[in-house]
Protein backbone atom coordinates (compact mmCIF):
# COMPACT_ATOMS: atom_id res chain seq x y z
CA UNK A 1 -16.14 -32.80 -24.79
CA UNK A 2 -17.71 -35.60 -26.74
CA UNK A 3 -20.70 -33.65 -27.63
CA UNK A 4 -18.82 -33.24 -31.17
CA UNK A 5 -17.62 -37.20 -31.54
CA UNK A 6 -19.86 -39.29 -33.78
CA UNK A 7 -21.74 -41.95 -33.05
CA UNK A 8 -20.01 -45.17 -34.02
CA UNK A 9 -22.91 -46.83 -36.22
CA UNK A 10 -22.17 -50.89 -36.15
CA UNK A 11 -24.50 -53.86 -37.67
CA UNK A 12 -26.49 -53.93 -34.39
CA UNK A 13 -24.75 -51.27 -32.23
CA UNK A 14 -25.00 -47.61 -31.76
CA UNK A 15 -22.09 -46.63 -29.45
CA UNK A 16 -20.33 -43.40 -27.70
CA UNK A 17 -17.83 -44.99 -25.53
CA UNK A 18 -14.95 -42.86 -24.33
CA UNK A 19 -11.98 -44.08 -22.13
CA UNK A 20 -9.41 -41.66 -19.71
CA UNK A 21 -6.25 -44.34 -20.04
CA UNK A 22 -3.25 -43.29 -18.10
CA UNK A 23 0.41 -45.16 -18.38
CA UNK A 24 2.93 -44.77 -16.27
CA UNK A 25 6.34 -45.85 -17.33
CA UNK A 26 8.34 -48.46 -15.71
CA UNK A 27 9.51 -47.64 -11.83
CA UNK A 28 7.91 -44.43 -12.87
CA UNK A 29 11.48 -43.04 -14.03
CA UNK A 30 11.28 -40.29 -15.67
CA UNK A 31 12.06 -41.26 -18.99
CA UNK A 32 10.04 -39.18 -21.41
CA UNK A 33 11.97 -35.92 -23.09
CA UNK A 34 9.85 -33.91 -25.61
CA UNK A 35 10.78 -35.78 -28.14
CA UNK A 36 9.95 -39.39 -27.10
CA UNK A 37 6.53 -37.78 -25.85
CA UNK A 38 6.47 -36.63 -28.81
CA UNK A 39 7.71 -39.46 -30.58
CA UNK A 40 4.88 -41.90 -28.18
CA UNK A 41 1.82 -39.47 -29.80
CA UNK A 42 2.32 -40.48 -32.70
CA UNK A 43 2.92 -44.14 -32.42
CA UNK A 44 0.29 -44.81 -29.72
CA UNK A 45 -2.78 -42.55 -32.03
CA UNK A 46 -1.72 -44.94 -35.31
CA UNK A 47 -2.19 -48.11 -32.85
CA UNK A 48 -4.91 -46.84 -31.74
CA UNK A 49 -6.49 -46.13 -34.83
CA UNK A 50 -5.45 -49.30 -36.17
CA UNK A 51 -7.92 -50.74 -33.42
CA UNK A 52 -10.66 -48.43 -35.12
CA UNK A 53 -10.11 -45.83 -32.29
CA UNK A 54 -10.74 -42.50 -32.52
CA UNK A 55 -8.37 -40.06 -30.76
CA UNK A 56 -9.26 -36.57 -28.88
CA UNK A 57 -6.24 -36.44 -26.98
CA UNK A 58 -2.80 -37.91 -25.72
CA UNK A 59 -0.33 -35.80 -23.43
CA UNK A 60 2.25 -36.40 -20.95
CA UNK A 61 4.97 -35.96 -18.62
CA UNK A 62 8.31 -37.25 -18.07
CA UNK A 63 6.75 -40.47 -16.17
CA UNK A 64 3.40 -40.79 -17.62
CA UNK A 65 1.20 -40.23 -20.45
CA UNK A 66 -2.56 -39.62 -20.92
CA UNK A 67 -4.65 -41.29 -23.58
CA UNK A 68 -8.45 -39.95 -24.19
CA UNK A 69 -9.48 -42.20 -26.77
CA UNK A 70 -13.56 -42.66 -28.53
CA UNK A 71 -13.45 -47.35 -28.55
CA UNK A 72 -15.25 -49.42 -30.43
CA UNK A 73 -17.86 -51.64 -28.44
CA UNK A 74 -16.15 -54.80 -29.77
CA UNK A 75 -12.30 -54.73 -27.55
CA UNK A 76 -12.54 -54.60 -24.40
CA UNK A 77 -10.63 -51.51 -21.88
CA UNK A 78 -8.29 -54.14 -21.20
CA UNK A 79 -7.55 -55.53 -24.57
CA UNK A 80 -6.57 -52.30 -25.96
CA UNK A 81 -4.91 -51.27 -22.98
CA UNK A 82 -2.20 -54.61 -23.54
CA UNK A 83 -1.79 -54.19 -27.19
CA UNK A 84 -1.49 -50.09 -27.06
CA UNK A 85 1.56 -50.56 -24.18
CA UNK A 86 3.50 -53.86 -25.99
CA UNK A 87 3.35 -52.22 -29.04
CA UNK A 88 4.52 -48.65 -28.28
CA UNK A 89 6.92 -50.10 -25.85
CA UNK A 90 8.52 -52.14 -28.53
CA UNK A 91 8.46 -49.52 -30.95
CA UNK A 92 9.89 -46.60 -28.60
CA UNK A 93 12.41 -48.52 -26.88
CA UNK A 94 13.91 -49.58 -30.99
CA UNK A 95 14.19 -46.11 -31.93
CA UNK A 96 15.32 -44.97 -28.74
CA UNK A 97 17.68 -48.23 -27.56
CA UNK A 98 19.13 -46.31 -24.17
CA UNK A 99 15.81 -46.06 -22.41
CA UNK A 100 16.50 -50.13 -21.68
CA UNK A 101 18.81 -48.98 -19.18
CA UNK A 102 15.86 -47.78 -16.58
CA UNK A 103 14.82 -51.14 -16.74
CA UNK A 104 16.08 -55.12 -15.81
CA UNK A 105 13.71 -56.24 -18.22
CA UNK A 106 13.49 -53.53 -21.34
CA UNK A 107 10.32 -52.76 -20.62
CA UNK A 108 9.16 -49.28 -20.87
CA UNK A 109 5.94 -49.00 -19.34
CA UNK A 110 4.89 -49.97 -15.78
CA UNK A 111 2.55 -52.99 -15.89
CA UNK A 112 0.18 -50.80 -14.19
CA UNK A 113 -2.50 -48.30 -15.95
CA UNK A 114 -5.98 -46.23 -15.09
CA UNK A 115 -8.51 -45.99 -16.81
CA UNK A 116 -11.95 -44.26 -16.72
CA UNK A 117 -15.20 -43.76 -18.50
CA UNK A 118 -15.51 -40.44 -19.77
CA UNK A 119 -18.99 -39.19 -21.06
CA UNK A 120 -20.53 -35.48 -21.55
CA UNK A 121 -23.37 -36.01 -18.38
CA UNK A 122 -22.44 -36.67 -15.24
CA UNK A 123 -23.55 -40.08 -12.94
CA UNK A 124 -26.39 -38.06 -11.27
CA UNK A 125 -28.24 -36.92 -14.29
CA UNK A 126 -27.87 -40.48 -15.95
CA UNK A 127 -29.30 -41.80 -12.52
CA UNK A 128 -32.52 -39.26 -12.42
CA UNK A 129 -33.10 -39.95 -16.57
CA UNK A 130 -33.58 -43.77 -15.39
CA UNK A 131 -35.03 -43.11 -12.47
CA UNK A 132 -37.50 -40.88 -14.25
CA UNK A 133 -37.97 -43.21 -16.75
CA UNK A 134 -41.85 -44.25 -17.29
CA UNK A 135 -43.16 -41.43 -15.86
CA UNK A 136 -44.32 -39.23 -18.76
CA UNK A 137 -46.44 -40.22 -20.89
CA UNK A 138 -44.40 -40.61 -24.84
CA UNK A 139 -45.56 -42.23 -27.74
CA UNK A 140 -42.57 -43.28 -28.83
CA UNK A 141 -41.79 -45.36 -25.87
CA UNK A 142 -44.38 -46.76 -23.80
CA UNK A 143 -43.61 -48.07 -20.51
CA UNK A 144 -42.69 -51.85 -20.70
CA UNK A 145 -45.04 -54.04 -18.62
CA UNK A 146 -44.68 -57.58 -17.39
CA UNK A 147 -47.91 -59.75 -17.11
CA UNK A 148 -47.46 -59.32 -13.60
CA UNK A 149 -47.49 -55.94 -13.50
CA UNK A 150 -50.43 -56.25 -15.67
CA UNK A 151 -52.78 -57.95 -13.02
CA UNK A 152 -51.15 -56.02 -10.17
CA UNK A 153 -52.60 -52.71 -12.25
């Protein structure tokens, strides 16, 4: 899955970071016909990308939509996650005015949303490749060593 992505190369950063987002819309009506889904694609990849996202996926059904997104270390899950819903929201429910009726407000989205880490290795190999770590013998990294460790040696 994000074996292909690019590494996002910063001043002092080196980053993969990949988020599952999932938005449900408000009272979790079912409010999304083809062509709003269709519609919500487009507008939530160009806010996304306008946050310097990079997009692998977005799909949904008629009460919720899936985001897999590549971030950039500098917003925060949450950050995005508030600008991506208020903006679509606004956007979908001015081109699409009678989806204000599923809600008191005119809101479309629930305030509600998931959201995971998504990587290509699963927890238990990242937890042996720490545990393991120090334990061969590289050149290129050497074990670090505390002065403690040093005079308990």
């Amino acid at each position: 899955m994000t074996d292909h992505l690019p590494l996002l190369h910063k001043r002092h950063s080196v980053t993969n970071l990949v988020v599952h987002l999932i938005f449900t819309t408000k009272y979790r009506r079912k409010k999304m016909s083809e062509t709003v889904l269709a519609d919500l694609r487009g507008i939530l990849a160009s806010l996304a990308e306008s946050k310097g996202c990079f997009v692998l996926e977005i799909n949904g059904e008629a009460d919720h939509i899936h985001l897999l997104l590549q971030m950039p270390p500098q917003i925060s899950v949450s950050n995005l996650v508030g600008f991506l819903k208020t903006n679509s929201s606004k956007i979908i429910l001015e081109r699409f005015p009678e989806l204000r009726t599923f809600s008191n407000h005119g809101s479309f989205w629930s305030t509600s949303y998931f959201a995971a880490s998504a990587g290509g290795v699963t927890i238990e190999s990242l937890e042996k490749y720490v545990q393991d770590q120090g334990k061969t013998k590289r050149l290129s990294s050497p074990p670090f060593r505390t002065e403690v460790s040093r005079r308990m040696s």
